[in-house]
PDB file of N, CA and C in Angstrom:
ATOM      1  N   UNK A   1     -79.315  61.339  39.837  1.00  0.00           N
ATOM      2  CA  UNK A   1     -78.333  60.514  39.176  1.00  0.00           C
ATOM      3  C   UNK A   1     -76.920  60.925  39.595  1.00  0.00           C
ATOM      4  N   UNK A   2     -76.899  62.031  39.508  1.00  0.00           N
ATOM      5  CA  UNK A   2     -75.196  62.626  39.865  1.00  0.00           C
ATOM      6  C   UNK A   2     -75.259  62.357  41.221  1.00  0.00           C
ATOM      7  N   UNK A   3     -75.830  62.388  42.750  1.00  0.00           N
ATOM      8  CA  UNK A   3     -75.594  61.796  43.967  1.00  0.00           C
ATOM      9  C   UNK A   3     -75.462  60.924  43.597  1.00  0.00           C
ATOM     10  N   UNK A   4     -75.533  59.779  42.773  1.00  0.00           N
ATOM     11  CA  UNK A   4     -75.823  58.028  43.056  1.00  0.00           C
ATOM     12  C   UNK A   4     -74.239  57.880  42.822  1.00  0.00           C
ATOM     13  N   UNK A   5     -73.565  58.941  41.528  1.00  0.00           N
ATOM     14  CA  UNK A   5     -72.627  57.969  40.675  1.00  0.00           C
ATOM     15  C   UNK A   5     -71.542  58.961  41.130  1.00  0.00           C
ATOM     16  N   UNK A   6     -71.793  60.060  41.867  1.00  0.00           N
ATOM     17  CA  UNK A   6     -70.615  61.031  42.722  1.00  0.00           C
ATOM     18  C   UNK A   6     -69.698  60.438  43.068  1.00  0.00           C
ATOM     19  N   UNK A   7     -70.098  60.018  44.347  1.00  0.00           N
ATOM     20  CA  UNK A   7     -69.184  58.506  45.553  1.00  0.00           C
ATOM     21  C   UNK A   7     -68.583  58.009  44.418  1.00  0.00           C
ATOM     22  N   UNK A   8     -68.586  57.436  43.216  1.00  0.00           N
ATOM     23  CA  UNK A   8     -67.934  56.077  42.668  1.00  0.00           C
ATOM     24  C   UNK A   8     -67.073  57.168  41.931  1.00  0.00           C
ATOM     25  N   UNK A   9     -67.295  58.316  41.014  1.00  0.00           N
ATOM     26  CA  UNK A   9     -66.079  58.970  40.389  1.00  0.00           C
ATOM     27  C   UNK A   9     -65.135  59.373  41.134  1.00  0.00           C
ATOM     28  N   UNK A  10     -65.734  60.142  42.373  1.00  0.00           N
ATOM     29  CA  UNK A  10     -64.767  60.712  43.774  1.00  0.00           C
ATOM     30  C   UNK A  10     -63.900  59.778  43.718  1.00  0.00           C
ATOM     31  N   UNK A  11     -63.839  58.444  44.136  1.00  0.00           N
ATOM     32  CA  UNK A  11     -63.243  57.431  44.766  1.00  0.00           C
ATOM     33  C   UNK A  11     -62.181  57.007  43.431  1.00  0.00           C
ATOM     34  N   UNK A  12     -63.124  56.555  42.207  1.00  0.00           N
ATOM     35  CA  UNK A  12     -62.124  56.160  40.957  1.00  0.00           C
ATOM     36  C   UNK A  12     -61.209  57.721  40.669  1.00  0.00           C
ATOM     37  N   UNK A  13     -61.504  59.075  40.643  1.00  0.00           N
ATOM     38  CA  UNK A  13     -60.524  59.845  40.464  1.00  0.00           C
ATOM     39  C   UNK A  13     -59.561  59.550  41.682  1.00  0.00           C
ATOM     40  N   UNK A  14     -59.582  59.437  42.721  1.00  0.00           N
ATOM     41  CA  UNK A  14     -58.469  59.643  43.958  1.00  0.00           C
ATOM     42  C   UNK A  14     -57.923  58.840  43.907  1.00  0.00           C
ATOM     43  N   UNK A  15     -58.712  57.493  42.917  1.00  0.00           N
ATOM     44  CA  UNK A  15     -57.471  56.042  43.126  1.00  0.00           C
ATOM     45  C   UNK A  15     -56.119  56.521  42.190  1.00  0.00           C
ATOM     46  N   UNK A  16     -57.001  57.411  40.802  1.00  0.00           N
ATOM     47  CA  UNK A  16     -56.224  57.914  39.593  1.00  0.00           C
ATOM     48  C   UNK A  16     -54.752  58.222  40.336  1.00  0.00           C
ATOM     49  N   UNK A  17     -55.521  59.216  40.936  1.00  0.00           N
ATOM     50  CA  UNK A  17     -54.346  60.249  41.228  1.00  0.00           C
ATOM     51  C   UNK A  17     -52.861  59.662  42.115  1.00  0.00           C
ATOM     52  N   UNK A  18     -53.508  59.044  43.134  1.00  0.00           N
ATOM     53  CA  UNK A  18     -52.753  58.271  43.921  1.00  0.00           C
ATOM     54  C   UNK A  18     -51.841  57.190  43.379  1.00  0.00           C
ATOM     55  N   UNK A  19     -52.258  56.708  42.439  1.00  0.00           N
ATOM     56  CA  UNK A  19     -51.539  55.656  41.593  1.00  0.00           C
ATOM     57  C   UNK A  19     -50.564  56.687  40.715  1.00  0.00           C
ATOM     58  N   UNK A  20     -51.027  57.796  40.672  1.00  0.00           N
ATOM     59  CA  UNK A  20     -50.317  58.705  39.923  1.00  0.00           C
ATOM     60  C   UNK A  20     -48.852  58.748  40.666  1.00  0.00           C
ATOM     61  N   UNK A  21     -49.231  59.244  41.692  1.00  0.00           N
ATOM     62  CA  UNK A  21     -48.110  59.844  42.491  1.00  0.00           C
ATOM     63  C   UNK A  21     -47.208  59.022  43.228  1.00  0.00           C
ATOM     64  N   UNK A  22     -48.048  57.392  42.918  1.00  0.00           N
ATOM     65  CA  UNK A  22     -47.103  56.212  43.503  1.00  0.00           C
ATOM     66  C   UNK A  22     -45.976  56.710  42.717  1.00  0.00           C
ATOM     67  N   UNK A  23     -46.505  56.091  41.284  1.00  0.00           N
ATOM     68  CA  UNK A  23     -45.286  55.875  40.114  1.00  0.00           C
ATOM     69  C   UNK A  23     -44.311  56.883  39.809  1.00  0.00           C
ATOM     70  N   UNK A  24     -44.427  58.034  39.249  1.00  0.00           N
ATOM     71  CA  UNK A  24     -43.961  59.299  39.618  1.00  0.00           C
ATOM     72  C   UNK A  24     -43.812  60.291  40.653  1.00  0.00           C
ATOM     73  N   UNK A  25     -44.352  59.982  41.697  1.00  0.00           N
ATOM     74  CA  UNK A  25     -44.465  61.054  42.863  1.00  0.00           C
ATOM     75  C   UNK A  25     -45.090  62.484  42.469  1.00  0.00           C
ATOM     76  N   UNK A  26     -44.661  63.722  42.944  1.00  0.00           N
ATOM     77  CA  UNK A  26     -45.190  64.881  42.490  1.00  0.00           C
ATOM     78  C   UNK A  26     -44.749  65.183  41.435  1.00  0.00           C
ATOM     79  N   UNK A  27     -45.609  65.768  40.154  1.00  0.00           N
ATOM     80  CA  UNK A  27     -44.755  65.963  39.116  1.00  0.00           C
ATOM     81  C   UNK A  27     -45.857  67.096  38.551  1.00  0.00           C
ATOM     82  N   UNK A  28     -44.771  68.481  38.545  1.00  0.00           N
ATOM     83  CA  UNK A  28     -45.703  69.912  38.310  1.00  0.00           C
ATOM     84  C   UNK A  28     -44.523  70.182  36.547  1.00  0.00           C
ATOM     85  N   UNK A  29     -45.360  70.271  35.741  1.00  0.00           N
ATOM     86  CA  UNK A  29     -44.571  69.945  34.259  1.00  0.00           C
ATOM     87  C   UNK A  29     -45.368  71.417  32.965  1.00  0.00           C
ATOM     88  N   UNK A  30     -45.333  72.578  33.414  1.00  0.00           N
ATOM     89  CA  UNK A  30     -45.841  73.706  33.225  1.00  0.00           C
ATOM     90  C   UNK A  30     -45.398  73.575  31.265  1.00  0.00           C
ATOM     91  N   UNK A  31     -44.356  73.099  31.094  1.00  0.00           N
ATOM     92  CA  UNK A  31     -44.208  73.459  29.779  1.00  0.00           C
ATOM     93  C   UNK A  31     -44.682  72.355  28.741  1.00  0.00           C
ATOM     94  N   UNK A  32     -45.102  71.395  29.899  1.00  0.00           N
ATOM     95  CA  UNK A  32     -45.910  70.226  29.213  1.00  0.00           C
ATOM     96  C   UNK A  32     -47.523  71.041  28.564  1.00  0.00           C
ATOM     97  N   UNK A  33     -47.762  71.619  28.748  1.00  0.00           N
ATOM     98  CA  UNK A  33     -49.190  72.332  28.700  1.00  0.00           C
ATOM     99  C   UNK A  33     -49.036  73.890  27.893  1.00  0.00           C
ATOM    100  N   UNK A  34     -47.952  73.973  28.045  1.00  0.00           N
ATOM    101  CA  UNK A  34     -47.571  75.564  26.948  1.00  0.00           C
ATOM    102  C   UNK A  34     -47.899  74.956  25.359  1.00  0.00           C
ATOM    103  N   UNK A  35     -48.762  75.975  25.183  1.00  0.00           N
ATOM    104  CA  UNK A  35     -49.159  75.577  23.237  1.00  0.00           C
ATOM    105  C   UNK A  35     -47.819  75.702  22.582  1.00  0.00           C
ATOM    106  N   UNK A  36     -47.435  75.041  21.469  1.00  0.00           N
ATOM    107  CA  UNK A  36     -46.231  74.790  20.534  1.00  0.00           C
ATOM    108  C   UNK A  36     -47.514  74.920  19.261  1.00  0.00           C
ATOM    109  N   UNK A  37     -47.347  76.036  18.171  1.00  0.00           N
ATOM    110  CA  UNK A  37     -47.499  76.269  17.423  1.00  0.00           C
ATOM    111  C   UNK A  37     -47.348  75.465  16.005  1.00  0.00           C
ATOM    112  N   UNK A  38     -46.043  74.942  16.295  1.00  0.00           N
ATOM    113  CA  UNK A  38     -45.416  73.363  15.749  1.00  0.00           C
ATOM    114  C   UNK A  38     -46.292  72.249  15.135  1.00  0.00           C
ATOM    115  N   UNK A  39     -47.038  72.483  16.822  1.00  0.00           N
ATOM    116  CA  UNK A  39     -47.726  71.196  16.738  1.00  0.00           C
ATOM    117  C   UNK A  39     -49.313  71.202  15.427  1.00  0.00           C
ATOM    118  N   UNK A  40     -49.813  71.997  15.565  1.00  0.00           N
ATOM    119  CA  UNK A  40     -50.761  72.665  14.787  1.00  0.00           C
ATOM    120  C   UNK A  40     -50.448  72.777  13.191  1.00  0.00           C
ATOM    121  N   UNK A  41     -49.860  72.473  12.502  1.00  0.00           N
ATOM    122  CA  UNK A  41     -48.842  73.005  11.793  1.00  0.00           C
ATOM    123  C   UNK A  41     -49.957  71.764   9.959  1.00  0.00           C
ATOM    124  N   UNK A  42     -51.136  72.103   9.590  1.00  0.00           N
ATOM    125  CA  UNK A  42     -51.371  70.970   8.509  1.00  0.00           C
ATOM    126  C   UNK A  42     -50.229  70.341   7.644  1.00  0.00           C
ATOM    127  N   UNK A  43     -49.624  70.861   7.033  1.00  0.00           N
ATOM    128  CA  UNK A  43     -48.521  70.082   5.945  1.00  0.00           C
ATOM    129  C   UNK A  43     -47.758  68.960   6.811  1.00  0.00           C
ATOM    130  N   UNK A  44     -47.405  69.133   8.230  1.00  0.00           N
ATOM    131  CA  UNK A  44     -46.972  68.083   9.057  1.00  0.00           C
ATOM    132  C   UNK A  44     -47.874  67.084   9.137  1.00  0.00           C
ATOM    133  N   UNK A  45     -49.165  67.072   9.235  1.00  0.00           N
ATOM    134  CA  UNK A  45     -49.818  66.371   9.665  1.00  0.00           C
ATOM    135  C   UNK A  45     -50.416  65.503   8.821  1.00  0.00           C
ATOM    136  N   UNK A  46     -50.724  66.436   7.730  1.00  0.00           N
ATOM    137  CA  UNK A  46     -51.058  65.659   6.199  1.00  0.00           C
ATOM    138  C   UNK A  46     -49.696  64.353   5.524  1.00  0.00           C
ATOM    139  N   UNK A  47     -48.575  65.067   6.310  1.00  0.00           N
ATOM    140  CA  UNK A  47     -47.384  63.921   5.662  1.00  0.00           C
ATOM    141  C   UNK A  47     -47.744  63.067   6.968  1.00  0.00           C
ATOM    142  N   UNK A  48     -48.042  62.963   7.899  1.00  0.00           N
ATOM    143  CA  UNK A  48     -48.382  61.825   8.742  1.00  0.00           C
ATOM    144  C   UNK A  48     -49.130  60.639   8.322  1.00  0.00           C
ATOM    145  N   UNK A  49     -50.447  61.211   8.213  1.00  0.00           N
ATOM    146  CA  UNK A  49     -51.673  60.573   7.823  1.00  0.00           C
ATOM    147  C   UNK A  49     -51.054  59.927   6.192  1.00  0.00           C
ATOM    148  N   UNK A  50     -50.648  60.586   5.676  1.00  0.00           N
ATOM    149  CA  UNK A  50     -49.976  59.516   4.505  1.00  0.00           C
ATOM    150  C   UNK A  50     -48.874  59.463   4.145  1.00  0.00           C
ATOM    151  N   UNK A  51     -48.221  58.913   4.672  1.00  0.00           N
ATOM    152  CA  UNK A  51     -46.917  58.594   4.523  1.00  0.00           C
ATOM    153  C   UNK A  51     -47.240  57.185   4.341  1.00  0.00           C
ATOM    154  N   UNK A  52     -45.612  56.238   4.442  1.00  0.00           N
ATOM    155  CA  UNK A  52     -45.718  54.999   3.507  1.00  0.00           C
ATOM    156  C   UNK A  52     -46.032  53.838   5.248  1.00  0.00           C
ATOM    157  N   UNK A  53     -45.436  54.496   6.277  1.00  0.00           N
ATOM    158  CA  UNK A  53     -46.287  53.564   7.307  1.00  0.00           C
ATOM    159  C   UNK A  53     -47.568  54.154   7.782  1.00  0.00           C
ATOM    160  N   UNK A  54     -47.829  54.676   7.731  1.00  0.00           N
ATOM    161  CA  UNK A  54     -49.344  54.552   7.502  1.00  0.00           C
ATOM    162  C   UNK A  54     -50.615  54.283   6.769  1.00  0.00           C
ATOM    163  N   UNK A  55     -50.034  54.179   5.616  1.00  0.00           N
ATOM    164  CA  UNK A  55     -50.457  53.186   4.735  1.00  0.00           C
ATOM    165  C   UNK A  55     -50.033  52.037   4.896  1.00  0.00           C
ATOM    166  N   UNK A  56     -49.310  51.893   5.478  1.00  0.00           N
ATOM    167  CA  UNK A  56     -48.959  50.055   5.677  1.00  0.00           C
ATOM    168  C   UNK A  56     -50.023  49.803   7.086  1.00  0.00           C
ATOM    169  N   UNK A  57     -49.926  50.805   7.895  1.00  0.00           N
ATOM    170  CA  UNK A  57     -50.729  50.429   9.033  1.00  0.00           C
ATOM    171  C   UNK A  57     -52.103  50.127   8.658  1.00  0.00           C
ATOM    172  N   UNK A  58     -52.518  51.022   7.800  1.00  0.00           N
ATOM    173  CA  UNK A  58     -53.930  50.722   7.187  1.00  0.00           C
ATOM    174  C   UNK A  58     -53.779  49.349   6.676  1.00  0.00           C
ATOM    175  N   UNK A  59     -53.305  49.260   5.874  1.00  0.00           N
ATOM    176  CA  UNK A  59     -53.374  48.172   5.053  1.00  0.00           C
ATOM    177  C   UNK A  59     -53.269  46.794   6.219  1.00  0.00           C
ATOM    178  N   UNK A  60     -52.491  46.333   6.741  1.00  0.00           N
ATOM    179  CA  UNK A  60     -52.515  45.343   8.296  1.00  0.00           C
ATOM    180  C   UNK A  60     -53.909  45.933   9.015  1.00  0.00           C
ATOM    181  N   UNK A  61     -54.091  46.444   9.011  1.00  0.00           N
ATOM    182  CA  UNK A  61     -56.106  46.912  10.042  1.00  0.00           C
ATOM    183  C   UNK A  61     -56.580  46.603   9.106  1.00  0.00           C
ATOM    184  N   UNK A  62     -56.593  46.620   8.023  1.00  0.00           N
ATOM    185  CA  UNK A  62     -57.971  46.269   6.769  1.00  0.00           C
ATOM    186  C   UNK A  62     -57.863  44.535   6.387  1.00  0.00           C
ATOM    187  N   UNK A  63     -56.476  44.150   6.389  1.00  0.00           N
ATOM    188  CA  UNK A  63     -56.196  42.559   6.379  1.00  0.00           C
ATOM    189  C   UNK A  63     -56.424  41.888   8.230  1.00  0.00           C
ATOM    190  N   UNK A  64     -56.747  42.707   8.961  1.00  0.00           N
ATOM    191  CA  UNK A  64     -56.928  41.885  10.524  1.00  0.00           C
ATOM    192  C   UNK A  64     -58.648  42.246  10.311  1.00  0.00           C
ATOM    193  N   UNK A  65     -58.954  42.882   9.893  1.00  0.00           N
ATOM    194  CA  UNK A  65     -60.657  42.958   9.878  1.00  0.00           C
ATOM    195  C   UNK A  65     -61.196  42.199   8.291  1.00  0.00           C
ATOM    196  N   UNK A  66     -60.642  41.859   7.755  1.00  0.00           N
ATOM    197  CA  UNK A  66     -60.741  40.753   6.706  1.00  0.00           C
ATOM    198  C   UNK A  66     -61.104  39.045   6.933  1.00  0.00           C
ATOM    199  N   UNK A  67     -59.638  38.897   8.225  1.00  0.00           N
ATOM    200  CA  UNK A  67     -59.597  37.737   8.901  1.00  0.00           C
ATOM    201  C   UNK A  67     -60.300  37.485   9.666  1.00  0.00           C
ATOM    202  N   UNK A  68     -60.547  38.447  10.470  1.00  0.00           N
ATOM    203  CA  UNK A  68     -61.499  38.173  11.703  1.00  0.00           C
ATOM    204  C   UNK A  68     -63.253  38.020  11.293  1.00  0.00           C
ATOM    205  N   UNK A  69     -63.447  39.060  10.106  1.00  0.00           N
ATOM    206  CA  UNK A  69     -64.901  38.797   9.315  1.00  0.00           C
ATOM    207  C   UNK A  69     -65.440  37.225   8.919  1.00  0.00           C
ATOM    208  N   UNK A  70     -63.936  36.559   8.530  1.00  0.00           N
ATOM    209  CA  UNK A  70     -63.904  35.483   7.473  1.00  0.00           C
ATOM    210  C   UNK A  70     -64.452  34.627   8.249  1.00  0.00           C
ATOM    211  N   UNK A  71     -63.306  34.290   9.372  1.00  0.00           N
ATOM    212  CA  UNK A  71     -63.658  33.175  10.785  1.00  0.00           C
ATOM    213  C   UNK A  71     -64.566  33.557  11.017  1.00  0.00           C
ATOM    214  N   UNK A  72     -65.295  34.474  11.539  1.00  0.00           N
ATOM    215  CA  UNK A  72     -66.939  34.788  12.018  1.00  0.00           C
ATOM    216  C   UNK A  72     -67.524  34.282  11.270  1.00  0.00           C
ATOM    217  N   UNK A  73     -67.404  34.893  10.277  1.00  0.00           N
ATOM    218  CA  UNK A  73     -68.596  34.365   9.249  1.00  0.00           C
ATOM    219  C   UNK A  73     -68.998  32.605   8.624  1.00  0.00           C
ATOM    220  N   UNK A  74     -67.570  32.383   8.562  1.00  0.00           N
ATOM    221  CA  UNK A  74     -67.265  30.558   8.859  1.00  0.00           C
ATOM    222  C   UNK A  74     -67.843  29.890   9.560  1.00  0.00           C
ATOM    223  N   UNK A  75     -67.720  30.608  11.112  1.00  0.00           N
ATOM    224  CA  UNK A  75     -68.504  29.641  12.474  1.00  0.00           C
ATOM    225  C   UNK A  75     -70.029  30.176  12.121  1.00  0.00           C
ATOM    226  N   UNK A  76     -70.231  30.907  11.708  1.00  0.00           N
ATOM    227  CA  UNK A  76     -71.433  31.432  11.627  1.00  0.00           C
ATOM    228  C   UNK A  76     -72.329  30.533  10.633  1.00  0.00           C
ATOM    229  N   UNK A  77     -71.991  29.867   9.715  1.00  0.00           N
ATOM    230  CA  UNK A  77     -71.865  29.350   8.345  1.00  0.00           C
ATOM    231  C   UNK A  77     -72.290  27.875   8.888  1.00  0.00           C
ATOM    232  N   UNK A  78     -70.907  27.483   9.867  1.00  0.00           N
ATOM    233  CA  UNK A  78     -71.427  26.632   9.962  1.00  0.00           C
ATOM    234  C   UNK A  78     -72.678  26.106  11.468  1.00  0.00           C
ATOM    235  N   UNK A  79     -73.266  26.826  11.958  1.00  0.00           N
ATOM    236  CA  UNK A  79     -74.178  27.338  12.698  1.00  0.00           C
ATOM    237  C   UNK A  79     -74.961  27.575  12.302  1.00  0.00           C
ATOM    238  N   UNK A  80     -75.335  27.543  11.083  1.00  0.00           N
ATOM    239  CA  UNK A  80     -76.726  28.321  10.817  1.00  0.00           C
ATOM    240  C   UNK A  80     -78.012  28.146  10.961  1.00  0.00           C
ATOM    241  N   UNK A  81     -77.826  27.006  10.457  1.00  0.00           N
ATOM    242  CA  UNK A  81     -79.249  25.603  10.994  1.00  0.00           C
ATOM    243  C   UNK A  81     -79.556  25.731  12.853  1.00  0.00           C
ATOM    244  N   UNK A  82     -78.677  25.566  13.055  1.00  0.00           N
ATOM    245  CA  UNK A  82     -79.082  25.833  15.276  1.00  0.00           C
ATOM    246  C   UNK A  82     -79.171  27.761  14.854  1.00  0.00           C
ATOM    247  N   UNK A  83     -78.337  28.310  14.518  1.00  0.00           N
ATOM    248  CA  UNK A  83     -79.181  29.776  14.523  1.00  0.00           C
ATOM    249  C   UNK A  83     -80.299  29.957  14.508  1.00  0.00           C
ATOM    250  N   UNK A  84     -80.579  29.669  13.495  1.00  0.00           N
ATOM    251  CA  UNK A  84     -82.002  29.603  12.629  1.00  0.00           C
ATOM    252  C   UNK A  84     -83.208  29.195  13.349  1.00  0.00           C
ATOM    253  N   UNK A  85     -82.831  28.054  14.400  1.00  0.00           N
ATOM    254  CA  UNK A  85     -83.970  27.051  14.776  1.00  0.00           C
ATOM    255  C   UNK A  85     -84.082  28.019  16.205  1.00  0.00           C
ATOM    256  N   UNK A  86     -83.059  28.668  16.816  1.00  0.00           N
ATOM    257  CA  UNK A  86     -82.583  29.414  17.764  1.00  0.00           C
ATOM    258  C   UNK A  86     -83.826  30.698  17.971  1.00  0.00           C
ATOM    259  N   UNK A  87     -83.749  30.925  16.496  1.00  0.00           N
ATOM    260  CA  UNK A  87     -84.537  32.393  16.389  1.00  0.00           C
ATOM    261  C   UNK A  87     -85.838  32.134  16.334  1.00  0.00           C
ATOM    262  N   UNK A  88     -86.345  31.480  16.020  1.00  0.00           N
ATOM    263  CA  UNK A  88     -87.872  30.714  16.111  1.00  0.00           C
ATOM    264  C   UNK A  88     -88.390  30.197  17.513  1.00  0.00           C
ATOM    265  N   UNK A  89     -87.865  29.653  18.284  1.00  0.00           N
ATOM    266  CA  UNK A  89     -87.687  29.898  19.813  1.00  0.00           C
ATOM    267  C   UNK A  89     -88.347  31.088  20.369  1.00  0.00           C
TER     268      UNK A  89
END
């Protein structure tokens, strides 16, 4: 399995990279990768996860998966009879 699908990662990593170095050229960024202690930090992270836009973000993802259920379920609704006859097939 790994000979078959080698060739195709080889090739998709080198396109990566190359597209990399179109857009940016060489770029060696050492302090991009140094741990920040900061970052790790729970009480920061806990005010993230709930704060008042992120609760709003939730709340817009729970009303777009509301809408999108509704319409499904609508076309679905009204489909049901050809579903139905579909599955007996």
């Amino acid at each position: 399995m790994v000979i078959a699908v080698a060739p195709i990662m080889l090739v998709a990593a080198f396109a990566g990279v190359v597209a990399s170095m179109m857009q940016v050229g060489v770029l060696f960024a050492p302090e991009a990768i140094k741990p920040k202690l900061s970052k790790i930090n729970p009480l920061k992270g806990l005010k993230r996860i709930f704060s008042a836009r992120a609760l709003v973000e939730l709340t817009k993802a729970i009303l777009k998966i509301i809408l999108v259920g509704m319409v499904a379920f609508g076309i679905l609704w009204l489909y049901r009879d050809d579903l139905l006859f579909f599955s007996v097939i």
